[in-house]
Protein backbone atom coordinates (compact mmCIF):
# COMPACT_ATOMS: atom_id res chain seq x y z
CA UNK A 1 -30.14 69.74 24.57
CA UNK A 2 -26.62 71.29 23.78
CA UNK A 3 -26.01 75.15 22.85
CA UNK A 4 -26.22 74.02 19.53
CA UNK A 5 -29.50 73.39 19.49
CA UNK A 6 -30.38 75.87 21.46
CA UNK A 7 -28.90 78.51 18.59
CA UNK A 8 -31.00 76.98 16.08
CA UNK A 9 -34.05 77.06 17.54
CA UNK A 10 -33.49 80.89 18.25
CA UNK A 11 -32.51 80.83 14.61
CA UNK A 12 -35.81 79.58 13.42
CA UNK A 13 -37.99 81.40 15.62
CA UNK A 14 -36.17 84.93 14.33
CA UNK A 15 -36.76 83.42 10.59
CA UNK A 16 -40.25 82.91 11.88
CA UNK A 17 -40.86 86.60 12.76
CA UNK A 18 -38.74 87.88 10.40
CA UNK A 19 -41.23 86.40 7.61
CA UNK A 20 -44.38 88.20 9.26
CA UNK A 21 -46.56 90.62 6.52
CA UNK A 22 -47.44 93.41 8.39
CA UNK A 23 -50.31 94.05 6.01
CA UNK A 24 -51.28 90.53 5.80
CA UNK A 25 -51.26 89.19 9.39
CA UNK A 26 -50.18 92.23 11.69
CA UNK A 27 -51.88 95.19 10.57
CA UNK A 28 -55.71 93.48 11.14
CA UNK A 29 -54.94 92.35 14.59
CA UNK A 30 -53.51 95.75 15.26
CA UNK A 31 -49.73 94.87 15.96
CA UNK A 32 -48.37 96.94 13.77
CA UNK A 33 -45.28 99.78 15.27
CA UNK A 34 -47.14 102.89 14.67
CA UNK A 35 -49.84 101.13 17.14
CA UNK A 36 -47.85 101.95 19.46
CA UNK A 37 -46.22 105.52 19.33
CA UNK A 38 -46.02 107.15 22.58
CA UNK A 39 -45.41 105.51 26.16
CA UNK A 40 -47.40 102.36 25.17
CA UNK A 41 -44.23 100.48 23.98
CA UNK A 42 -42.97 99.26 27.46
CA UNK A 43 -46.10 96.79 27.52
CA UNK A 44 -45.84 93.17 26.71
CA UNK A 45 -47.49 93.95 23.35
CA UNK A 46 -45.36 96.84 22.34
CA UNK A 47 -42.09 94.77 23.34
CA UNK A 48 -43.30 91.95 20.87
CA UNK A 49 -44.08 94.63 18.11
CA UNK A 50 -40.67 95.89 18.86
CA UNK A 51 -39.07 92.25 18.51
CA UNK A 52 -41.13 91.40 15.67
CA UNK A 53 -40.12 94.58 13.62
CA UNK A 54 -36.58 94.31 14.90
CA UNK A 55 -36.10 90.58 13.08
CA UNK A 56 -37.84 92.25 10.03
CA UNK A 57 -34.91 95.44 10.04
CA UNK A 58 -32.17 92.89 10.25
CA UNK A 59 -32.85 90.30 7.72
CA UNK A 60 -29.42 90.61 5.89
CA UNK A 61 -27.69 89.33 9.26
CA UNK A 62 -29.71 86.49 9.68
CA UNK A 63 -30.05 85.81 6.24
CA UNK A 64 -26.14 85.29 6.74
CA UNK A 65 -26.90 83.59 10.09
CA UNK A 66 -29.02 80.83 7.90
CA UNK A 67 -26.31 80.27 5.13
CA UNK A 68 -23.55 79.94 8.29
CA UNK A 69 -25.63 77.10 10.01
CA UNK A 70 -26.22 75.59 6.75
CA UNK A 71 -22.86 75.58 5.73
CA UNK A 72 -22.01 73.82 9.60
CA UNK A 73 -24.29 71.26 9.17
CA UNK A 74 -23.18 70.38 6.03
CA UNK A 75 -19.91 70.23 7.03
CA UNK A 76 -20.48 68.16 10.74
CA UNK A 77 -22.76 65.72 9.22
């Protein structure tokens, strides 16, 4: 497995979160951010909350992350 590889599968699994409805999916299993308000946010929970809702604030970047690795494999074959 090269770096390559390794990029894109960080790639998809940021798309993956990044697509998550918190009303849909999050908010009935009670992972949603204002869950955890106060000094429950160091747990294991409140650091995947906090990852989940950090690929949801930056979707322009990887939005430009996905056109750049589309554009790459285009262009490499």
């Amino acid at each position: 497995m090269g770096f390559w590889t390794l990029v894109e599968g960080l790639l998809l699994f940021a798309n993956a979160l990044a697509i998550l409805n918190e009303d849909r999916f999050l908010g009935p299993r009670r992972w949603t951010l204002a869950e955890f308000q106060g000094g429950r946010r160091n747990t294991l929970k409140g650091q995947i909350v906090g990852l989940i809702h950090a690929c949801q604030f930056l979707r322009l970047p990887l939005i430009l992350f996905n056109i750049i690795t589309i554009v790459v494999k285009l262009v490499s074959g």
